[in-house]
Protein backbone atom coordinates (compact mmCIF):
# COMPACT_ATOMS: atom_id res chain seq x y z
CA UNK A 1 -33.63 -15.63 -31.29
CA UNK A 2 -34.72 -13.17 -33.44
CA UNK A 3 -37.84 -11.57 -30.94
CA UNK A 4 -35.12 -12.07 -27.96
CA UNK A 5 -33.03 -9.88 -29.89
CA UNK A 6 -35.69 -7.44 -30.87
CA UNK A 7 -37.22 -7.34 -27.42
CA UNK A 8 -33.54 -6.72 -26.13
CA UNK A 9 -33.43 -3.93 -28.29
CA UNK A 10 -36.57 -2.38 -27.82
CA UNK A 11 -35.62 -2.57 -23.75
CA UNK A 12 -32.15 -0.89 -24.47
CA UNK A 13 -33.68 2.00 -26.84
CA UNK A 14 -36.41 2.29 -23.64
CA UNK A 15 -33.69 2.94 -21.42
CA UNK A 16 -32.07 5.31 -23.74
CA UNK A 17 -34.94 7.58 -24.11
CA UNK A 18 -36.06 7.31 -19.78
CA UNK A 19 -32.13 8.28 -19.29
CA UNK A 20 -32.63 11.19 -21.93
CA UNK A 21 -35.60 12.31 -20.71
CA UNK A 22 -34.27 12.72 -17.87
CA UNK A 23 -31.09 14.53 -18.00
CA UNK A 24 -32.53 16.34 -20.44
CA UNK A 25 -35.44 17.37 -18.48
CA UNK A 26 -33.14 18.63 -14.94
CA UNK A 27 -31.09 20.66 -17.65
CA UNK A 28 -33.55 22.49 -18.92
CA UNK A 29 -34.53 23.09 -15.43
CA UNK A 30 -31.23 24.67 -14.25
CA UNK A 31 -30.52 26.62 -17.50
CA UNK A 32 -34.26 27.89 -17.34
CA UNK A 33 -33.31 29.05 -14.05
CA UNK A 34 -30.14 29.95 -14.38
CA UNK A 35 -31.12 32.08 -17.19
CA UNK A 36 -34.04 33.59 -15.49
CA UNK A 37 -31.41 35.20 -13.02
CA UNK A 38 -28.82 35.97 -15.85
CA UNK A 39 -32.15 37.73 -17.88
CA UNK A 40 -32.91 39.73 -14.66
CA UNK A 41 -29.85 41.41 -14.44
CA UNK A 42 -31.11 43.27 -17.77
CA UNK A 43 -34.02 44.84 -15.01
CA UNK A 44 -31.46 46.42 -14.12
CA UNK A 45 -31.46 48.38 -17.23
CA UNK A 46 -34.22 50.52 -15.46
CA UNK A 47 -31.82 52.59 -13.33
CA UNK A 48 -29.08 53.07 -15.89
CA UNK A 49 -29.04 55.51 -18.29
CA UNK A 50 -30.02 53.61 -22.15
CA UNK A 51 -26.23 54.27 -22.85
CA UNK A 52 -24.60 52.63 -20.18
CA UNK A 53 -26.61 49.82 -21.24
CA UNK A 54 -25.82 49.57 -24.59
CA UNK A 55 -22.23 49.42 -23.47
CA UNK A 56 -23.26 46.42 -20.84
CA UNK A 57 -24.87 45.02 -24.26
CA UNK A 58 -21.85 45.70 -26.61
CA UNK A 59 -19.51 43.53 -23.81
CA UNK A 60 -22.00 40.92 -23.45
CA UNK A 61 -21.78 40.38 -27.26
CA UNK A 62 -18.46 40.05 -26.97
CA UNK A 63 -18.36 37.50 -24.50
CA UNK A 64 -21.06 35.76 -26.97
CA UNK A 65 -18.75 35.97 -29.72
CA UNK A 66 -15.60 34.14 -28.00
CA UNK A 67 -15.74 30.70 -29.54
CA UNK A 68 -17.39 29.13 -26.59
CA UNK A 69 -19.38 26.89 -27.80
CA UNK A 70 -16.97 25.50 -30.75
CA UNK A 71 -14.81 25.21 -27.49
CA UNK A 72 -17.38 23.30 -25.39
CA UNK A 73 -18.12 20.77 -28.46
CA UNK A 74 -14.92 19.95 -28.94
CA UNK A 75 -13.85 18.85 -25.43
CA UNK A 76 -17.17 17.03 -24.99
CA UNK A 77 -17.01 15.01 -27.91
CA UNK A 78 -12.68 13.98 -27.35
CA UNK A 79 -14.35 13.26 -23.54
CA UNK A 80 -17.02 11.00 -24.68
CA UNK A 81 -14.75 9.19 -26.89
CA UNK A 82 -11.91 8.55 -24.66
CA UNK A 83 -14.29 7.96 -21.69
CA UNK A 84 -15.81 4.92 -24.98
CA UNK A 85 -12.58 3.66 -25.53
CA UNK A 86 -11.00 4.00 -22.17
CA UNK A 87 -8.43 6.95 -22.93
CA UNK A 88 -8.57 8.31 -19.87
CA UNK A 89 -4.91 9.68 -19.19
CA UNK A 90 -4.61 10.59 -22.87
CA UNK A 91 -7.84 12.71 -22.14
CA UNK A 92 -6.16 13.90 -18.94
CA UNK A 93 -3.32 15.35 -21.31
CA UNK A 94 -5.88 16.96 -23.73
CA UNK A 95 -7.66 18.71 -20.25
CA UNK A 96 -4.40 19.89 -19.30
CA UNK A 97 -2.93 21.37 -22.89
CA UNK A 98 -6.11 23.09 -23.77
CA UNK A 99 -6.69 24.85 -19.98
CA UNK A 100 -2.86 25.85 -20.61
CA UNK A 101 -3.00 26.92 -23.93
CA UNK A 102 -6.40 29.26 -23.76
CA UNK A 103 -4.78 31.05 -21.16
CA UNK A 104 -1.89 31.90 -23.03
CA UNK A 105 -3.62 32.85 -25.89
CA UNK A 106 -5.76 35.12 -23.32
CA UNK A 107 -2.44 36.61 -22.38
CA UNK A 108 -2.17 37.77 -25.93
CA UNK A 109 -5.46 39.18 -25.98
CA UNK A 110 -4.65 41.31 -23.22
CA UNK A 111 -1.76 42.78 -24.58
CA UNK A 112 -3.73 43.62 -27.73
CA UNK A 113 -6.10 45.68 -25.65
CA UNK A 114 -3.84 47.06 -23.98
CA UNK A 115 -2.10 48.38 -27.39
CA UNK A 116 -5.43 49.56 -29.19
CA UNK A 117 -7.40 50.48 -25.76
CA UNK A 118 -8.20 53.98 -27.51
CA UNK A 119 -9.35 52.66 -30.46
CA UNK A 120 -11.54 50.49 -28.66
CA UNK A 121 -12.90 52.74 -26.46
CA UNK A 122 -13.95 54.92 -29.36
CA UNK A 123 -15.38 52.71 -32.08
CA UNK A 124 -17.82 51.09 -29.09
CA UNK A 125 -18.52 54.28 -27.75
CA UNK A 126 -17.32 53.45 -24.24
CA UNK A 127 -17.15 56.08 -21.76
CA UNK A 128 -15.44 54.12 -19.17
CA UNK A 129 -12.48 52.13 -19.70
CA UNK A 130 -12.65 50.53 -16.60
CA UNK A 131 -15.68 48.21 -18.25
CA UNK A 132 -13.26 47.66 -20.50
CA UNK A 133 -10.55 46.07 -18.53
CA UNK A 134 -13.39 44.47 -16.34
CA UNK A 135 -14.11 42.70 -19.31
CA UNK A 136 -10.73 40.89 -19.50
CA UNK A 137 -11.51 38.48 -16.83
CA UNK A 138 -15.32 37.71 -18.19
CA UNK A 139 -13.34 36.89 -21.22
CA UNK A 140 -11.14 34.23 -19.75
CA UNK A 141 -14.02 32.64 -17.49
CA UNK A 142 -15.86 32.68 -20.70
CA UNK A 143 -13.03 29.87 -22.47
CA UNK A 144 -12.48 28.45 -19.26
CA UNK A 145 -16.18 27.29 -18.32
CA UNK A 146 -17.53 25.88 -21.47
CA UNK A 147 -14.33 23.69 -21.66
CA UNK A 148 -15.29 22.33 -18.50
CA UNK A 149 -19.13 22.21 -19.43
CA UNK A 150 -17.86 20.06 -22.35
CA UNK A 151 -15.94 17.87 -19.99
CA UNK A 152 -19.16 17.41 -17.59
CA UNK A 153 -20.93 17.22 -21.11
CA UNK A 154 -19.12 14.37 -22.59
CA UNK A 155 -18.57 12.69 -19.29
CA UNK A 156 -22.48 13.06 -18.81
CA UNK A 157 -22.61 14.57 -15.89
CA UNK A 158 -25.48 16.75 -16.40
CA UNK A 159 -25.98 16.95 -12.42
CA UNK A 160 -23.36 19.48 -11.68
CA UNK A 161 -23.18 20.83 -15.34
CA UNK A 162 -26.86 21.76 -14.26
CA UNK A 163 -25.86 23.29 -10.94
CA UNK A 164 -23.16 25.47 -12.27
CA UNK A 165 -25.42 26.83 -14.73
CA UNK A 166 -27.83 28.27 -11.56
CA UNK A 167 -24.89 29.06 -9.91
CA UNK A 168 -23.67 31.50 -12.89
CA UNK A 169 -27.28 32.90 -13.18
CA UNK A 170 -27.28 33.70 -8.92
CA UNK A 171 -23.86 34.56 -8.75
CA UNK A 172 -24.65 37.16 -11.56
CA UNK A 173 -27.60 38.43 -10.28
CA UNK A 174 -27.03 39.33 -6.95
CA UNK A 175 -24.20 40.76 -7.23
CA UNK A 176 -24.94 43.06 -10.39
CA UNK A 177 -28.07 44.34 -8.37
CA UNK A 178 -25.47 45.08 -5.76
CA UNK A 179 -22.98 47.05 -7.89
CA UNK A 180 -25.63 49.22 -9.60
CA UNK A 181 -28.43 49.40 -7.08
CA UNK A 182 -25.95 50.52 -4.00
CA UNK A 183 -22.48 51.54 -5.78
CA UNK A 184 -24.41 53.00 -8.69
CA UNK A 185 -21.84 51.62 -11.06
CA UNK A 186 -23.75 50.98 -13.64
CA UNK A 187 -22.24 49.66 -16.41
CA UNK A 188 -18.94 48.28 -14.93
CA UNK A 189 -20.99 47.30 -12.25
CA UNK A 190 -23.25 44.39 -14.47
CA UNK A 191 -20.14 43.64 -15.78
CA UNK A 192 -19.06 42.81 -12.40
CA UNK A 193 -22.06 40.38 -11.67
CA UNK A 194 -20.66 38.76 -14.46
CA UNK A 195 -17.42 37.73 -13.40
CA UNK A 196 -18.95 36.61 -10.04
CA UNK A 197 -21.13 34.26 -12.03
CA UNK A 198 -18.91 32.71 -14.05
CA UNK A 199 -16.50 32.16 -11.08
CA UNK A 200 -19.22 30.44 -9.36
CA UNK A 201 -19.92 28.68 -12.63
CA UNK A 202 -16.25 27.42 -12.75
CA UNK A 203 -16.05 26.19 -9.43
CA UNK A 204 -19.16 23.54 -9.94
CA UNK A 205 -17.43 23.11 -13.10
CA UNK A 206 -14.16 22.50 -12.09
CA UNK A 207 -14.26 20.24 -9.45
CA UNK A 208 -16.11 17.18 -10.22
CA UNK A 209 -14.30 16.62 -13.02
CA UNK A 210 -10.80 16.70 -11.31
CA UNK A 211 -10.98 12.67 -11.79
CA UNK A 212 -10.29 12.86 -15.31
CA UNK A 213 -7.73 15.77 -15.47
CA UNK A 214 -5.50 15.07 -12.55
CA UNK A 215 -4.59 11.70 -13.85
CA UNK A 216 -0.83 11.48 -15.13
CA UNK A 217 -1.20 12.35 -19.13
CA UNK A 218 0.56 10.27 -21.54
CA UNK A 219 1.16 11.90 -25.14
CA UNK A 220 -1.26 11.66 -27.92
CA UNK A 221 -1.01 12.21 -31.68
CA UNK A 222 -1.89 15.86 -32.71
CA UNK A 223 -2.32 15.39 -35.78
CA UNK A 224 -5.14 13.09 -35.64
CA UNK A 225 -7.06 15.39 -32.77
CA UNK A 226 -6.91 18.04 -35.52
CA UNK A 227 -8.41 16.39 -38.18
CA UNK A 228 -11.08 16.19 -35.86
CA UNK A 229 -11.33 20.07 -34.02
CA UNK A 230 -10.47 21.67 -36.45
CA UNK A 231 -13.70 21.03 -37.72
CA UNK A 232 -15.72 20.93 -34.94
CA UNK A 233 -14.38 24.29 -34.24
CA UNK A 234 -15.13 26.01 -37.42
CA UNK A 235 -18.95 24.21 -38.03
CA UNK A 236 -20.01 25.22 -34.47
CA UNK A 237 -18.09 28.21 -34.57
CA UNK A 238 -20.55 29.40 -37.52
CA UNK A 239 -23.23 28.57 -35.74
CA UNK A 240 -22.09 30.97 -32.89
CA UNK A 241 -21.33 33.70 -34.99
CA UNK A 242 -24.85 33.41 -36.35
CA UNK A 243 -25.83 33.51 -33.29
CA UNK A 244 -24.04 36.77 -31.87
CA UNK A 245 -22.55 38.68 -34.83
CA UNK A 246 -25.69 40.63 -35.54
CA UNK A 247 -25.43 42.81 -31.80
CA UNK A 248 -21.78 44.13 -32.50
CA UNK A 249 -22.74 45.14 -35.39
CA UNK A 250 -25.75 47.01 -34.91
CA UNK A 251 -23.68 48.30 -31.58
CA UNK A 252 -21.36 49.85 -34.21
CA UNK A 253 -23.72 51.07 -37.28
CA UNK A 254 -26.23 52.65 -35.55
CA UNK A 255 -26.90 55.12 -32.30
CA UNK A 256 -26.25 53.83 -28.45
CA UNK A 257 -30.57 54.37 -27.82
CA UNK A 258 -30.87 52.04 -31.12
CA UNK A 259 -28.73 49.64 -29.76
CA UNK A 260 -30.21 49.41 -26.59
CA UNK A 261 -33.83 48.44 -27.90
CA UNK A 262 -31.72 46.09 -30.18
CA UNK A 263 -30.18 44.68 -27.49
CA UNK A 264 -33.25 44.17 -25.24
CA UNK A 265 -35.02 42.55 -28.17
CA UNK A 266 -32.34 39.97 -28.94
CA UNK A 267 -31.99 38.61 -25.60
CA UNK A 268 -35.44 37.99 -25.29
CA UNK A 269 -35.56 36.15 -28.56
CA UNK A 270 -32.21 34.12 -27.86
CA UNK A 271 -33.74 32.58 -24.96
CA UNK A 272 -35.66 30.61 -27.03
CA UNK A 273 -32.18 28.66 -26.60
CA UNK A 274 -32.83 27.77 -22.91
CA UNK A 275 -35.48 25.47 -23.96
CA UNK A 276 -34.22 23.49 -26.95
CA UNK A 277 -30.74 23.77 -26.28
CA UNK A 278 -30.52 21.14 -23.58
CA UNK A 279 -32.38 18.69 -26.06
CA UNK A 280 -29.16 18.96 -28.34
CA UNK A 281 -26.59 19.16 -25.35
CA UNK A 282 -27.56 15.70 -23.87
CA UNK A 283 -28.10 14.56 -27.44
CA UNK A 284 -24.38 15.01 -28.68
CA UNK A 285 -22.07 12.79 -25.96
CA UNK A 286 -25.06 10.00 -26.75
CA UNK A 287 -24.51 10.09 -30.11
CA UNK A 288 -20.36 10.27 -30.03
CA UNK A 289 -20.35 7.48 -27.61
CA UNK A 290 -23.08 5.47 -30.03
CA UNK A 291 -20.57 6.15 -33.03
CA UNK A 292 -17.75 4.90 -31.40
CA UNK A 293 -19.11 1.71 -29.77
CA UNK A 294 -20.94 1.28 -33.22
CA UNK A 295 -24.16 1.16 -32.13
CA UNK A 296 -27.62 2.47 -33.17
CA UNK A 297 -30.08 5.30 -31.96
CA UNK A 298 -33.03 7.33 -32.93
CA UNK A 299 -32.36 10.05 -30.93
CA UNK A 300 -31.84 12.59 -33.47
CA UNK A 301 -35.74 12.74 -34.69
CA UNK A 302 -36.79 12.92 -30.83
CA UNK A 303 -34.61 15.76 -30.57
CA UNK A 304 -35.86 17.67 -33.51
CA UNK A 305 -39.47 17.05 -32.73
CA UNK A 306 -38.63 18.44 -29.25
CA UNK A 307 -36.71 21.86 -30.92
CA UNK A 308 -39.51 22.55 -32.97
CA UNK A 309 -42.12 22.49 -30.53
CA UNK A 310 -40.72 24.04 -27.98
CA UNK A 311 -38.78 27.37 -29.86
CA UNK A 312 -41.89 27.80 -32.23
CA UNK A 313 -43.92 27.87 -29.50
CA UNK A 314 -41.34 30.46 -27.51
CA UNK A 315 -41.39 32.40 -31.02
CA UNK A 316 -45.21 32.59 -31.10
CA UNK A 317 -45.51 33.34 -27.23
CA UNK A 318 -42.74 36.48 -28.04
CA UNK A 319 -44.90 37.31 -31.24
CA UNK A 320 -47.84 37.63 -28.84
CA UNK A 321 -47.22 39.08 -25.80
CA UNK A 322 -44.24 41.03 -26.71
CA UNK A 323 -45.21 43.98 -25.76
CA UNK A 324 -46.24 43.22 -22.30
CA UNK A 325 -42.90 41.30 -21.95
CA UNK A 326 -40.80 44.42 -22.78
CA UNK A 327 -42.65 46.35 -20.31
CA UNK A 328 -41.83 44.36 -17.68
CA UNK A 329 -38.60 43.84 -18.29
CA UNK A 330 -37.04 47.34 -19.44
CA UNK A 331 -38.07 51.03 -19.20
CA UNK A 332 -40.97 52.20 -21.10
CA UNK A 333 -39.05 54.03 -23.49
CA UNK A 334 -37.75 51.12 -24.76
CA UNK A 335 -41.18 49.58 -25.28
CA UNK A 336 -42.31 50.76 -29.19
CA UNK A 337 -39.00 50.29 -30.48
CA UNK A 338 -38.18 46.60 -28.90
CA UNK A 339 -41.96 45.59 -29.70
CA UNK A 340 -41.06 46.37 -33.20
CA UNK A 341 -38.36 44.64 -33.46
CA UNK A 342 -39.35 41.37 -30.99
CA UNK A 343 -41.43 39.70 -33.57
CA UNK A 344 -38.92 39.54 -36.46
CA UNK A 345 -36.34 38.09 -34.19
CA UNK A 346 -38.37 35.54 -32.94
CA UNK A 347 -38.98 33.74 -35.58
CA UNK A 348 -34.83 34.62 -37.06
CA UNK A 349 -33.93 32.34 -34.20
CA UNK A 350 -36.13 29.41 -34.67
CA UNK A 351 -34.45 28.15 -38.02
CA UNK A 352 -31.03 28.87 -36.03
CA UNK A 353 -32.15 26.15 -33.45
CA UNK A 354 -32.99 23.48 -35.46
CA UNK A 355 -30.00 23.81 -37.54
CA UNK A 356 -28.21 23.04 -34.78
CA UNK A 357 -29.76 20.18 -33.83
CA UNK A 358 -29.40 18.55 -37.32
CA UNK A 359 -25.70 20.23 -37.07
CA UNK A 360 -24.69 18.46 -33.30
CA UNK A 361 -25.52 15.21 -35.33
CA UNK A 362 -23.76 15.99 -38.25
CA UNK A 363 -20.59 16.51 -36.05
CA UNK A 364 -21.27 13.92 -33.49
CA UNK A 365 -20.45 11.45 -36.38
CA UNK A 366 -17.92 13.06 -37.78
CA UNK A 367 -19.82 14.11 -41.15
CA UNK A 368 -17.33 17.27 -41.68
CA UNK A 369 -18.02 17.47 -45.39
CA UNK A 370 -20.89 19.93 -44.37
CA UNK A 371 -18.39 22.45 -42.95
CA UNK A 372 -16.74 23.79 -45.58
CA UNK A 373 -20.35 25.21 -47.02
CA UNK A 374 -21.19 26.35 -43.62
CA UNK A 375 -18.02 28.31 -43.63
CA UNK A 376 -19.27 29.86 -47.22
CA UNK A 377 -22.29 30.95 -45.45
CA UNK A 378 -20.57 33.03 -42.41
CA UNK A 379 -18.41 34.91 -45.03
CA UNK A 380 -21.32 35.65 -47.34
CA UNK A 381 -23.90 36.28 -44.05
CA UNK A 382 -20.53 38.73 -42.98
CA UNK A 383 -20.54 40.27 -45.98
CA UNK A 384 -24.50 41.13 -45.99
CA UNK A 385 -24.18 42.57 -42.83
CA UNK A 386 -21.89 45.18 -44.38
CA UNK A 387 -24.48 45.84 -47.68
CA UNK A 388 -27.55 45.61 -46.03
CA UNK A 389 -28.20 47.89 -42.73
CA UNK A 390 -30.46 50.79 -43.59
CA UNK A 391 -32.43 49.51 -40.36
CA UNK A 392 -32.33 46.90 -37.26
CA UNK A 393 -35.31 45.12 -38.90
CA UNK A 394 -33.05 44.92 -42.23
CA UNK A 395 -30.47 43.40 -40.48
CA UNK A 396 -32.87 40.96 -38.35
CA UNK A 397 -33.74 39.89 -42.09
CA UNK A 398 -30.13 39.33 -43.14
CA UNK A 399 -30.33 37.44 -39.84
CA UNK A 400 -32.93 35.37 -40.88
CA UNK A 401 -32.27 34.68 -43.93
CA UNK A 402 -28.29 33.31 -43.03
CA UNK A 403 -30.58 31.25 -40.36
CA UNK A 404 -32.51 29.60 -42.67
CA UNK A 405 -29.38 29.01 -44.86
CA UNK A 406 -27.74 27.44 -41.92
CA UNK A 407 -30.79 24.97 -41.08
CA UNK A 408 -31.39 24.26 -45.72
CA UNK A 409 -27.08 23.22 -45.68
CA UNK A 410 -27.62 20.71 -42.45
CA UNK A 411 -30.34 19.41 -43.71
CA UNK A 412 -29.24 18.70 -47.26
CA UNK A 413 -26.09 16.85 -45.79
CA UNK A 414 -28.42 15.10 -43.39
CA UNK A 415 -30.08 13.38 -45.70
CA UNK A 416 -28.61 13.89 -49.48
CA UNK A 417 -24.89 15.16 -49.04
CA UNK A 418 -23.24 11.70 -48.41
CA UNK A 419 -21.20 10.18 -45.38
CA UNK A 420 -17.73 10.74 -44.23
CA UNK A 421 -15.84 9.33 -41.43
CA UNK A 422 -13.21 10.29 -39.60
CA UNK A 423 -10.40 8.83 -37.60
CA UNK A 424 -10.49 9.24 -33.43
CA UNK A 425 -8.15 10.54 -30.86
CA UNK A 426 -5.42 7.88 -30.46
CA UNK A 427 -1.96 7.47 -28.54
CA UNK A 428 1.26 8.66 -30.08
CA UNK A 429 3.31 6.36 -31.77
């Protein structure tokens, strides 16, 4: 009995790793090419003045900076779990409440805009308000499709999470070269491209996962979802502000040129991301649907392995042939200053990445003690960003260092910092 059972086992954790492999594998594919098309639109950066893209840049951070990710998380991990426990019409009623309530609270945002458009307009340096107000509907795409992604995430349905992801890099692509190659309209018109993306985006998004929200909801308790977003919001909302903070900033210490090279050099090193972060995007609905069936997995070393490998080697590959890299991509006068910079932010982003593998596994079981320190670190990592600027490699450094931070805290409550649980999403009483 006891070899049946380990030969059973051995069978099951085969399975496991052919199924990961696989999904894994076709979504790194799409967002490899889907972010191929969404890094070409910065070619476009060639027949725009280096101002108009450092606006382009300044609203892309911004889009960055929305809480999508914390968003995404959080739906995929209340999906798996009902989907493990059969709560489908309660997770119906979640859909519903949170596609309800981020629009409202987009409402809001609007009318703040609205009220401090001036402000706004001079603080970025933003010539054209009409990028501005283009911006609005990027911003609401921007909640709306990683809620769905997490929905398609915790459902694992990697298929058409995969083909909205291409669909977002097309969309965005073709019809940004349109808007600034034929209507010359430069900035506003890349922002453009980027609402026809994510609409694309949403549709593949939307639709095959109308069989979970347009069941009739029944009520669930609140109080216990909370406990758990809450969270989830705030430990992989630190990870995205690690992640994005660093461009607004820069976009508002130093000169629109300055931010442009800035910009150019961060996108290349943040696509590091489209390599490893499919390893920890099929890895977290595994893991919440092993934690709630009880079960067993090794999935979380595989993983690691996998992010190391793969954004060292990006890092080193940047660290090399930089130079070339920038030429090809953006006008030669951005070439010394992005070189200079490409290097240090490399290697920044590598600790980021495997912090947030260890991070996606922390959460995934509900191991929230480690938030609380992370949130310590975005304050003081805020904070340095405000005493230490005298140049964009300084603040790369601050960069790296809060990186490294990030990747020493998940790692400490990975293995020394103890074990917490936490209850699950369950009907009103």
């Amino acid at each position: 009995m006891p070899a049946e059972k380990t030969e059973t086992a051995r069978a099951s954790a085969t399975a496991q790793h052919a199924s990961f492999f696989r999904q894994s594998g076709w979504l790194m594919f799409a967002t490899i090419a889907g972010g191929l098309f969404m890094t070409a639109v910065h070619f476009l950066s060639k027949a725009i003045p280096e101002a108009e893209y450092g606006q382009f840049g300044t609203f892309l951070a911004v889009a960055m900076f929305i809480p999508a990710m914390p968003l995404q998380m959080v739906v995929a991990q209340q999906t798996a779990q009902a989907l493990a426990l059969r709560r489908e019409h309660e997770l119906s009623g979640l859909i519903r409440a949170a596609w309800l309530g981020t629009f409202l609270v987009w409402l809001v945002g609007v009318g703040i805009v609205f009220l401090f458009q001036g402000t706004i307009l001079q603080q970025w340096k933003i010539s054209n308000p009409m990028a501005l107000w283009l911006t609005m509907p990027v911003l609401l795409f921007t909640v709306w499709l990683p809620m769905f992604y997490g929905v398609l995430q915790g459902q694992q349905s990697f298929f058409w999470m995969g083909w909205s992801m291409m669909a977002n890099g097309v969309g965005r692509m073709g019809i940004a070269a349109l808007a600034v190659l034929v209507l010359h309209w430069y900035a506003p018109g890349m922002i453009i491209g980027m609402v026809g993306g994510l609409f694309l985006a949403l549709v593949f998004a939307i639709w095959p996962t109308r069989s979970l929200w347009l069941p009739s909801p029944v009520p669930f308790d609140w109080s216990s979802l909370l406990r758990q977003v809450i969270p989830l919001t705030l430990g992989f909302g630190v990870f995205q502000f690690l992640l994005t903070a660093d461009t607004m900033f820069v976009r508002a210490s130093f000169s629109e040129s300055t931010s442009a090279f800035y910009v150019s050099a961060g996108t290349l090193s943040r696509a590091s991301m489209w390599l490893v972060g499919p390893l920890a995007t099929v890895m977290f609905p595994k893991l919440v649907h092993a934690k709630a069936k009880a079960q067993k997995t090794d999935l979380v070393s595989v993983v690691l392995l996998g992010t190391l490998i793969f954004a060292g080697g990006g890092a080193m590959g940047l660290w090399v042939l930089g130079p070339w890299v920038v030429k090809f991509m953006f006008k030669p006068s951005y070439v010394q200053q992005a070189t200079a910079l490409l290097p240090w932010y490399a290697w920044a982003v590598v600790p980021l990445a495997l912090g947030n593998v260890l991070l996606n596994n922390l959460l995934a079981h509900s191991l929230f003690k480690v938030v609380p320190a992370l949130c310590l670190l975005a304050v003081g990592y805020a904070f340095a960003l405000t005493q230490f600027h005298d140049s964009p490699i300084t603040v790369i450094k601050v960069l790296g260092s809060a990186n490294l931070l990030l990747l020493a805290i998940c790692a400490w409550y990975t293995w020394g910092g103890g074990k917490q649980e936490a209850g699950v999403l369950s009907p009103k009483s």
